[in-house]
PDB file of N, CA and C in Angstrom:
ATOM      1  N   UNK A   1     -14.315 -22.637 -10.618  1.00  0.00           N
ATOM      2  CA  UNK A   1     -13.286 -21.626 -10.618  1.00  0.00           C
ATOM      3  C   UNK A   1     -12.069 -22.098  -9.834  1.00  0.00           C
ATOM      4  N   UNK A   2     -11.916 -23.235  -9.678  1.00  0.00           N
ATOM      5  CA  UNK A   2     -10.437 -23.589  -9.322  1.00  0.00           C
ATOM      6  C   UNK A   2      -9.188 -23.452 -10.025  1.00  0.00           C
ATOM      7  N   UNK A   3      -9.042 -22.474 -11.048  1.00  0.00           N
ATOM      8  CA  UNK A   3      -8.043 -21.963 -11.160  1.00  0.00           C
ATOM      9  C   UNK A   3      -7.935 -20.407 -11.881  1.00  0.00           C
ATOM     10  N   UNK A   4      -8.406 -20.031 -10.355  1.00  0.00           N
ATOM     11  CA  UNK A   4      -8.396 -18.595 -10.607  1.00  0.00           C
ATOM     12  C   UNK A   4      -7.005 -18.093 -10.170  1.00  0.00           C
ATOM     13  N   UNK A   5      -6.657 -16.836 -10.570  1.00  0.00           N
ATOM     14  CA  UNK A   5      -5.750 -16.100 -10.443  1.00  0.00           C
ATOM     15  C   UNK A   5      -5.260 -15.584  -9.153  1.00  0.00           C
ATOM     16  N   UNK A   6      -4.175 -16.355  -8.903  1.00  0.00           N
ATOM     17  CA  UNK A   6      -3.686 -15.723  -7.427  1.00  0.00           C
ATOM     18  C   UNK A   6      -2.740 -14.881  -7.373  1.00  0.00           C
ATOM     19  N   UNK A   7      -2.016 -14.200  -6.297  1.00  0.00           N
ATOM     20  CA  UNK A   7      -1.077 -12.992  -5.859  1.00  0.00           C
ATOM     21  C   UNK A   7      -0.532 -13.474  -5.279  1.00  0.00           C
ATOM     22  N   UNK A   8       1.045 -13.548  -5.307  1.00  0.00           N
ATOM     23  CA  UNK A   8       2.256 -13.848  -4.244  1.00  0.00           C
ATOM     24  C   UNK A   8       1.577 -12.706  -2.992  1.00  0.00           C
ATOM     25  N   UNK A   9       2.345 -13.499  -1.966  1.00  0.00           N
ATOM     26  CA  UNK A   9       1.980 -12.308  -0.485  1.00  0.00           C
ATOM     27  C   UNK A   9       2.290 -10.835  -0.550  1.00  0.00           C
ATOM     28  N   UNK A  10       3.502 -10.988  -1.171  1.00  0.00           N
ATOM     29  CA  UNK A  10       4.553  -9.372  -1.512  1.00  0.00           C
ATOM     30  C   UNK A  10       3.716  -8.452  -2.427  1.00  0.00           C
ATOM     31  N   UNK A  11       2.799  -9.116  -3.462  1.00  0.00           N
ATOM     32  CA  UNK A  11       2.146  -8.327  -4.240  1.00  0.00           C
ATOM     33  C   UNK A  11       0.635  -7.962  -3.376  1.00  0.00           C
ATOM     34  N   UNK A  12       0.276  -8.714  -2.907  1.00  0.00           N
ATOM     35  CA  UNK A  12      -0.909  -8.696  -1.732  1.00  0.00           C
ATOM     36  C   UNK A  12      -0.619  -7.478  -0.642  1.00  0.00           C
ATOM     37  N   UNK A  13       0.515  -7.679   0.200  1.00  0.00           N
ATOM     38  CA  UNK A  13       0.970  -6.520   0.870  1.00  0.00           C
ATOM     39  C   UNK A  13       1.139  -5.163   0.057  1.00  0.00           C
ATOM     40  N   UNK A  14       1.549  -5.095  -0.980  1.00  0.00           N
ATOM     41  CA  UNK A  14       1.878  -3.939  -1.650  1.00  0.00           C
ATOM     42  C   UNK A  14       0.151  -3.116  -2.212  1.00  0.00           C
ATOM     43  N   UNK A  15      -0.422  -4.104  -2.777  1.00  0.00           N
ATOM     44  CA  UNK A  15      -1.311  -3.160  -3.002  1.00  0.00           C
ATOM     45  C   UNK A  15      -2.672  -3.131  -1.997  1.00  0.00           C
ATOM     46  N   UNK A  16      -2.011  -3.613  -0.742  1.00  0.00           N
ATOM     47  CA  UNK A  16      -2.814  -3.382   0.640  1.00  0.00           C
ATOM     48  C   UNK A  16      -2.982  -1.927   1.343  1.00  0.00           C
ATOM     49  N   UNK A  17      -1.267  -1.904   0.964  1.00  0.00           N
ATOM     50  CA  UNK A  17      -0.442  -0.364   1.255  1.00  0.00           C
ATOM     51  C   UNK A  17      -1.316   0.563   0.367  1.00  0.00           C
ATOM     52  N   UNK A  18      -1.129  -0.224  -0.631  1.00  0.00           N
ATOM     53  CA  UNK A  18      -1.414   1.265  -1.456  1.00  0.00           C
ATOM     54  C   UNK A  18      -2.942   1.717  -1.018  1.00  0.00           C
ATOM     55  N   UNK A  19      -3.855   0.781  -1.437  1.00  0.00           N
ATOM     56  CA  UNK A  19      -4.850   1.431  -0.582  1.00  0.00           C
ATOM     57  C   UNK A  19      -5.655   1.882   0.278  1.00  0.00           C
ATOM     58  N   UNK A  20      -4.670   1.093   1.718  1.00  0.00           N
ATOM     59  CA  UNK A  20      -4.708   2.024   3.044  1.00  0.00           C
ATOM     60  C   UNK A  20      -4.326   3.526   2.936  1.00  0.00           C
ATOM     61  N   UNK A  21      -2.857   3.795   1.961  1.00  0.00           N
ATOM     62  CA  UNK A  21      -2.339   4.989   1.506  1.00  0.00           C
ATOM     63  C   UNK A  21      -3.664   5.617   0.892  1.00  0.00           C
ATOM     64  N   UNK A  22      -3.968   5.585  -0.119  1.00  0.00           N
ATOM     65  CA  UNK A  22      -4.985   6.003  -0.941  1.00  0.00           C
ATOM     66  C   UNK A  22      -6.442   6.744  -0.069  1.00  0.00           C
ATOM     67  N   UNK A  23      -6.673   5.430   0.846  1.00  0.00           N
ATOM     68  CA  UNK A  23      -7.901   5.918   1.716  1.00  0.00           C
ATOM     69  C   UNK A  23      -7.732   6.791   2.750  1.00  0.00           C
ATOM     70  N   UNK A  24      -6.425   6.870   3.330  1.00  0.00           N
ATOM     71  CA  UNK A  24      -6.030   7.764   4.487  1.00  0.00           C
ATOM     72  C   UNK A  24      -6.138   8.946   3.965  1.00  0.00           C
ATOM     73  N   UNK A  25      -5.243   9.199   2.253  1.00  0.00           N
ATOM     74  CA  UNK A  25      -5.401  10.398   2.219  1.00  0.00           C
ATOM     75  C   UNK A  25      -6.476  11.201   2.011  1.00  0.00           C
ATOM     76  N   UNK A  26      -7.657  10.489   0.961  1.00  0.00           N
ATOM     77  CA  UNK A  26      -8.516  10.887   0.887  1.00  0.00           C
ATOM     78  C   UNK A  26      -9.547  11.231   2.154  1.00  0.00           C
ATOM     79  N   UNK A  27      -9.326  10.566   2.906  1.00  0.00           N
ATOM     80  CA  UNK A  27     -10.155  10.744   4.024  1.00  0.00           C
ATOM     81  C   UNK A  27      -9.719  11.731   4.488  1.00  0.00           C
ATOM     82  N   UNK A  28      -8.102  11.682   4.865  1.00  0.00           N
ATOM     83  CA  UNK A  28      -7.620  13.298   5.067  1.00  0.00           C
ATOM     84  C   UNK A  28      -7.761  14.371   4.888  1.00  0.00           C
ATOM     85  N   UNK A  29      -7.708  13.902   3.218  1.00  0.00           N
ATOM     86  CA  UNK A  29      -8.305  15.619   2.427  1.00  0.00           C
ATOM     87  C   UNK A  29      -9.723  15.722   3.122  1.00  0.00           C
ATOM     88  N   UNK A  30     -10.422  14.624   3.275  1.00  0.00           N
ATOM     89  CA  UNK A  30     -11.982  15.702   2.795  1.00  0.00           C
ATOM     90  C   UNK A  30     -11.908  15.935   4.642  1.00  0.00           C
ATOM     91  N   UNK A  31     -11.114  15.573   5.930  1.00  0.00           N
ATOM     92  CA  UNK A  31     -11.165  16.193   7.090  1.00  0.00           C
ATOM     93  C   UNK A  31     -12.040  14.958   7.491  1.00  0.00           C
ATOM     94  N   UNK A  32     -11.717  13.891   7.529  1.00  0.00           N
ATOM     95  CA  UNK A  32     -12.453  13.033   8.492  1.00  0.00           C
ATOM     96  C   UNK A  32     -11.316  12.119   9.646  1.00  0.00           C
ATOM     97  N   UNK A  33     -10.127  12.440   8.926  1.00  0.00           N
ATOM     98  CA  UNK A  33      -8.828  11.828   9.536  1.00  0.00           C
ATOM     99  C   UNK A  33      -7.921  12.603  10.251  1.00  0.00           C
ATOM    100  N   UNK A  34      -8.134  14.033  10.100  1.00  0.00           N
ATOM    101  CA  UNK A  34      -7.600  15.085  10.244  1.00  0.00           C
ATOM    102  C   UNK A  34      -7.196  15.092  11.871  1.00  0.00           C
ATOM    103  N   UNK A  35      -7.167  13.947  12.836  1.00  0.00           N
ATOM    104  CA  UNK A  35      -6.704  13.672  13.990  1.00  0.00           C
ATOM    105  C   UNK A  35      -5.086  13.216  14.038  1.00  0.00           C
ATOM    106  N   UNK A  36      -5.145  12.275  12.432  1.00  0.00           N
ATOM    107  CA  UNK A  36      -4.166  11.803  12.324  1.00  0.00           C
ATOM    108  C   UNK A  36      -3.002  12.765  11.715  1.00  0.00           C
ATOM    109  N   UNK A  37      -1.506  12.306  12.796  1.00  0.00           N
ATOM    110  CA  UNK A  37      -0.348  13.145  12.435  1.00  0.00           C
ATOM    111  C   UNK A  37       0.316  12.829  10.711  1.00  0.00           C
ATOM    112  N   UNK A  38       0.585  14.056   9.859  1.00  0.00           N
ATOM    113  CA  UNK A  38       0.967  13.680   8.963  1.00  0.00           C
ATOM    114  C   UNK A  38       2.178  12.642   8.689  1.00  0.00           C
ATOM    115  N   UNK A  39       2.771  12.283   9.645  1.00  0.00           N
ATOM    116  CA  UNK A  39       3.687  11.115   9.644  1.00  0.00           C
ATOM    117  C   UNK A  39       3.323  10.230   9.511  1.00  0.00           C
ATOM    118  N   UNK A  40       1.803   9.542   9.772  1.00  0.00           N
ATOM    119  CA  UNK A  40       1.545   8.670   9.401  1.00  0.00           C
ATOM    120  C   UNK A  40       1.152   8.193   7.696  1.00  0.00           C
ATOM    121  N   UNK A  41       0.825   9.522   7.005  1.00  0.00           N
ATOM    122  CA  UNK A  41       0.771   9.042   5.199  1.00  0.00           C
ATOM    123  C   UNK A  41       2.308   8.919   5.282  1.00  0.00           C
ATOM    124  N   UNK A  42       3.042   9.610   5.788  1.00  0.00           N
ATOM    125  CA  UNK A  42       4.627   9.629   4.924  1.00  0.00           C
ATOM    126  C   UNK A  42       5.031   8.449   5.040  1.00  0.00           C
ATOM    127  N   UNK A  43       4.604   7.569   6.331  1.00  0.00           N
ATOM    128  CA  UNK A  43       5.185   6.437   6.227  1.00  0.00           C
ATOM    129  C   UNK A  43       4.384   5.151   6.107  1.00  0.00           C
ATOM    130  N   UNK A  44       3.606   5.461   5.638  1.00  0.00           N
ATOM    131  CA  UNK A  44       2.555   4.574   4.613  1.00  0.00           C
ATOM    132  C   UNK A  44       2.945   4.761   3.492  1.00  0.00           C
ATOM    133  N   UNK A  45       3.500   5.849   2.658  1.00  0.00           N
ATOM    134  CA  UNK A  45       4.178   5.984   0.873  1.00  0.00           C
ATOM    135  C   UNK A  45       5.698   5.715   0.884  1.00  0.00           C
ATOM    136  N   UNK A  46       6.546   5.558   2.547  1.00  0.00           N
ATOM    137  CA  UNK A  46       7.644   4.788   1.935  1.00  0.00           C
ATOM    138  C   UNK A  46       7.484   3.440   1.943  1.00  0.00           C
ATOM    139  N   UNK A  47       6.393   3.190   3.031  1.00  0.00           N
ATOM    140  CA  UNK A  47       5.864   1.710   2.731  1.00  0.00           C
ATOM    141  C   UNK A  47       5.535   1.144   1.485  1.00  0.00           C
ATOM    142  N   UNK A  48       5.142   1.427   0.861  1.00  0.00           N
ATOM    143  CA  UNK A  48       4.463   1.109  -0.690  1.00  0.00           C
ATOM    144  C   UNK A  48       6.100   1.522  -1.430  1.00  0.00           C
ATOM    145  N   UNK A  49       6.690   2.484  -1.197  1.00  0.00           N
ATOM    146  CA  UNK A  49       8.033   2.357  -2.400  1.00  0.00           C
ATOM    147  C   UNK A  49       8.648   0.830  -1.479  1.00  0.00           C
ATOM    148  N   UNK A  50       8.825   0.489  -0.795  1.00  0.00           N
ATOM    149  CA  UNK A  50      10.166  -0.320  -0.447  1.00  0.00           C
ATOM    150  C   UNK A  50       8.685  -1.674  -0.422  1.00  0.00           C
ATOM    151  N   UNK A  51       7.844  -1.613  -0.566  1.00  0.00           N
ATOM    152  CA  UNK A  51       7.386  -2.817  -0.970  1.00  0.00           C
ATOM    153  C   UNK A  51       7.065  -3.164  -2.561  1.00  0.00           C
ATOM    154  N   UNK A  52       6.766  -1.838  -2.940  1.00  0.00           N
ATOM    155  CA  UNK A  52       6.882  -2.215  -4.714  1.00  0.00           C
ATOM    156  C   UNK A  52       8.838  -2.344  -5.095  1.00  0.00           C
ATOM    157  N   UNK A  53       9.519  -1.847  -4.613  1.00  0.00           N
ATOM    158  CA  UNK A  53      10.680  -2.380  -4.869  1.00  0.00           C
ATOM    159  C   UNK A  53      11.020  -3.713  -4.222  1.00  0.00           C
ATOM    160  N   UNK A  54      10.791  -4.384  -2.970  1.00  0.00           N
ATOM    161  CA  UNK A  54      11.248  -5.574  -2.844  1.00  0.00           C
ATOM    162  C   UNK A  54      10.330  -6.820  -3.795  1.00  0.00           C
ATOM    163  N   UNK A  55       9.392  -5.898  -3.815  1.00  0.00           N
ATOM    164  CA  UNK A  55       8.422  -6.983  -5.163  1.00  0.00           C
ATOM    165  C   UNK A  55       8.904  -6.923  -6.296  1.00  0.00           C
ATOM    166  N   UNK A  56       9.674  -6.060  -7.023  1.00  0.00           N
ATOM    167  CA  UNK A  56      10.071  -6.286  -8.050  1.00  0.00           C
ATOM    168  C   UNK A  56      11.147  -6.695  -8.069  1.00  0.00           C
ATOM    169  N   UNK A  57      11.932  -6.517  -7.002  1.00  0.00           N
ATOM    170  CA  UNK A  57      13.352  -7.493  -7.081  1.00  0.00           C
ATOM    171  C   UNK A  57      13.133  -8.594  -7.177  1.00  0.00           C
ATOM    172  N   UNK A  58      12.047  -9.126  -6.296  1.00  0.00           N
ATOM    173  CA  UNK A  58      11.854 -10.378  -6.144  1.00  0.00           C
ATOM    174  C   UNK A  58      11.226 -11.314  -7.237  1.00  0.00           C
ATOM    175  N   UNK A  59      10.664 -10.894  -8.086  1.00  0.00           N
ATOM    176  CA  UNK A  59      10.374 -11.140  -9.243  1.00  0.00           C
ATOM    177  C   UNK A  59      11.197 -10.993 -10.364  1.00  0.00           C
ATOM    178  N   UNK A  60      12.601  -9.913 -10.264  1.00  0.00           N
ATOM    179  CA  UNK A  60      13.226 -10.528 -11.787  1.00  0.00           C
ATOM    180  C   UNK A  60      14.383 -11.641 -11.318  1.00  0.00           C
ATOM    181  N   UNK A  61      14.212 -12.146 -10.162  1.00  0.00           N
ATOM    182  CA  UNK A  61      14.661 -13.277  -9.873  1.00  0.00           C
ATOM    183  C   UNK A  61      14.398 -14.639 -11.285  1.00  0.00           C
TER     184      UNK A  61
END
């Protein structure tokens, strides 16, 4: 398998975000995170917009 399919870093970070995002909230909803201030999803989902946008800039390069 030496030539498997790799991810630029930017795409690696982005869908890192997303599912730290993803797991926070869910964990949120069901009340296991519920310590944590809601500022922290908000700025975990502008994280994921301004990293899926610098990834796609960076790609129609």
């Amino acid at each position: 398998m030496a030539n498997r399919f790799r991810l630029r870093p930017a795409t690696q970070l982005f869908l890192t975000l997303v599912g730290m995002t993803a797991a926070v909230w869910v964990l949120r909803g069901i009340g296991l995170l519920t310590f944590l201030p809601g500022i922290v999803l908000w700025i975990l989902i502008v994280a994921c917009f301004a990293t899926g946008i610098v990834n796609s800039l960076r790609s129609a390069r």
